[in-house]
Protein backbone atom coordinates (compact mmCIF):
# COMPACT_ATOMS: atom_id res chain seq x y z
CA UNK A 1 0.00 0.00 0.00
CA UNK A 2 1.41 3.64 -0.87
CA UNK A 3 2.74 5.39 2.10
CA UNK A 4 -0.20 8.31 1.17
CA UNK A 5 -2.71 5.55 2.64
CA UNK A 6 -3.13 5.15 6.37
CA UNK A 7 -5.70 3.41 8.38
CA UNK A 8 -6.47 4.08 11.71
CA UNK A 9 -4.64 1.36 12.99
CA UNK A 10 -1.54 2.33 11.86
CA UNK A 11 -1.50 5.99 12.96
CA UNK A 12 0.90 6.70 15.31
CA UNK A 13 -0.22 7.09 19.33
CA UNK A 14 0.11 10.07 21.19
CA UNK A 15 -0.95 10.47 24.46
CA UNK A 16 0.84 13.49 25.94
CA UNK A 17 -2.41 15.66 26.54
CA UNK A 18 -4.56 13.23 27.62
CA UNK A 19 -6.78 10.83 25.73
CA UNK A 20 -5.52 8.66 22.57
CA UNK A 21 -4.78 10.88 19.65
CA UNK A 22 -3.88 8.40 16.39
CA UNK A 23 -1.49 10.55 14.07
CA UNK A 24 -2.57 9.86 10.55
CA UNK A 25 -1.23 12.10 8.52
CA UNK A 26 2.30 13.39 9.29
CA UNK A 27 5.45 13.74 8.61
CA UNK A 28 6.02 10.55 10.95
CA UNK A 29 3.64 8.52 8.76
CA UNK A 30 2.85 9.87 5.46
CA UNK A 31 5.55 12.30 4.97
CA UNK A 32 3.43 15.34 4.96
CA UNK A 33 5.36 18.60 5.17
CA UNK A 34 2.21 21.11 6.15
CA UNK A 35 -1.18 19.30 7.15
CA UNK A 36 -1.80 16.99 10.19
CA UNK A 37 -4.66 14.64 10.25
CA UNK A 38 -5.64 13.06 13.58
CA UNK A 39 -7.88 11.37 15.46
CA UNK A 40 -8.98 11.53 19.27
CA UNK A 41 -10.73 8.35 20.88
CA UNK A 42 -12.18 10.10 24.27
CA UNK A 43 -13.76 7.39 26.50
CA UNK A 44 -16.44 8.60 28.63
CA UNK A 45 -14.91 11.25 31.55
CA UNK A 46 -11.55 11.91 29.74
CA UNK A 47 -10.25 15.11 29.18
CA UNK A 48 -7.84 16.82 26.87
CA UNK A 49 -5.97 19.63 29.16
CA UNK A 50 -6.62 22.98 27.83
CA UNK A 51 -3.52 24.12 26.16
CA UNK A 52 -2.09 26.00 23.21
CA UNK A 53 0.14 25.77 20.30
CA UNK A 54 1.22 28.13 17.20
CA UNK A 55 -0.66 26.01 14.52
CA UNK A 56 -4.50 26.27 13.52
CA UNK A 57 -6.26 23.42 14.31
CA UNK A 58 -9.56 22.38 13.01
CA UNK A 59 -12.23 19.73 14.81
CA UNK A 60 -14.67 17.60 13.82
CA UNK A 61 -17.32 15.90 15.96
CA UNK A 62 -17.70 12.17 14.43
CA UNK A 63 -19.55 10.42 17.31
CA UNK A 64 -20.02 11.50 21.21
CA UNK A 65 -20.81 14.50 23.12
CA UNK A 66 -18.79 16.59 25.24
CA UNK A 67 -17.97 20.32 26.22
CA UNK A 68 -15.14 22.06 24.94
CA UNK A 69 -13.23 25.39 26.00
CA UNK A 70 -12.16 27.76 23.56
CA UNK A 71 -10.39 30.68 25.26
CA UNK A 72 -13.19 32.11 26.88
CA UNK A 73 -16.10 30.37 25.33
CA UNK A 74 -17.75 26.94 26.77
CA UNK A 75 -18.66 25.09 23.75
CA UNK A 76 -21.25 21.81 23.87
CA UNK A 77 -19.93 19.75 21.39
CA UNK A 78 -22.10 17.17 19.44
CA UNK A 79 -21.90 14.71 16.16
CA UNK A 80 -21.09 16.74 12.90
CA UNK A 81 -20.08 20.07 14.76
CA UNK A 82 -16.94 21.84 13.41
CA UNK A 83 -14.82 24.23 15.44
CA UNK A 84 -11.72 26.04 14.12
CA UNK A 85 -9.01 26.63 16.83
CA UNK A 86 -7.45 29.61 15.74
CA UNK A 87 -3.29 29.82 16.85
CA UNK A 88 -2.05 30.53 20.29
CA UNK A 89 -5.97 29.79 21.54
CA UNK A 90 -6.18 27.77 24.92
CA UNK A 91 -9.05 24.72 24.50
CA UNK A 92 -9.62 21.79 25.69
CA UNK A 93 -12.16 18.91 26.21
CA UNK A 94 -14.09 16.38 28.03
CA UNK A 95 -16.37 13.60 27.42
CA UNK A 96 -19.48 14.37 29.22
CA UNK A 97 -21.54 11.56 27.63
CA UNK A 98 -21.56 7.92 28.48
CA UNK A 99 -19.77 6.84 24.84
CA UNK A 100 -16.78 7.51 23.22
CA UNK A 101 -16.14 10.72 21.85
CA UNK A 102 -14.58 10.85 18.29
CA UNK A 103 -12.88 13.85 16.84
CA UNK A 104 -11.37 14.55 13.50
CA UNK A 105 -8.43 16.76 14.32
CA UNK A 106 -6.62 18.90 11.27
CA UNK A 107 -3.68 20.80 12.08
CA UNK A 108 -1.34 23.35 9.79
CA UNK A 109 1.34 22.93 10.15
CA UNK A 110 1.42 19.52 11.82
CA UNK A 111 2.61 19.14 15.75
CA UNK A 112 6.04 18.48 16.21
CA UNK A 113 5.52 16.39 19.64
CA UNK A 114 4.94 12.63 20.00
């Protein structure tokens, strides 16, 4: 299979802020040079701690609900909502529901921490 073709399974784990983030698309796996693609698996009462980073960032909701902080805004987050993190923003979320929450991540340019 071409190295532009990643499954979910092969994405690379990162857990540094909190729930399981599978790196899809980076210069790790694909090669990429200026898009991230990731996904976050949030079991029921995880969080992600709010923090920033210089890169826009782009979610969206695939399954789940949860609440979300975006500097100073409380957002409820639900299936199919999109969100654009804008750089240097603090956010962060939780799973407030009782099933996973699943979140399309997008990132330019992609994160430099494993």
């Amino acid at each position: 299979m071409s190295k532009n073709v990643i499954r979910i399974r092969d994405g690379m784990d990162y857990r540094g802020i909190g729930a399981l983030v599978k790196r899809l698309v980076h210069p790790r796996t694909t090669g990429s040079q200026n898009l991230g693609v990731s996904i976050v698996f949030m079991a029921p009462g995880d969080e992600i701690v709010i923090h920033n980073h210089p890169y826009e960032e782009a979610y969206f909701i695939l399954e789940g609900e949860g609440e979300m902080t975006l500097g100073d805004e409380a957002i409820q987050l639900e299936k199919y909502l999109s969100i654009y993190v804008p750089p240097n923003t603090m956010h962060g979320q939780k799973n407030t529901g009782d099933t996973t929450l699943v979140i399309l991540c997008s990132l330019t340019p992609p994160p430099n921490v494993w």
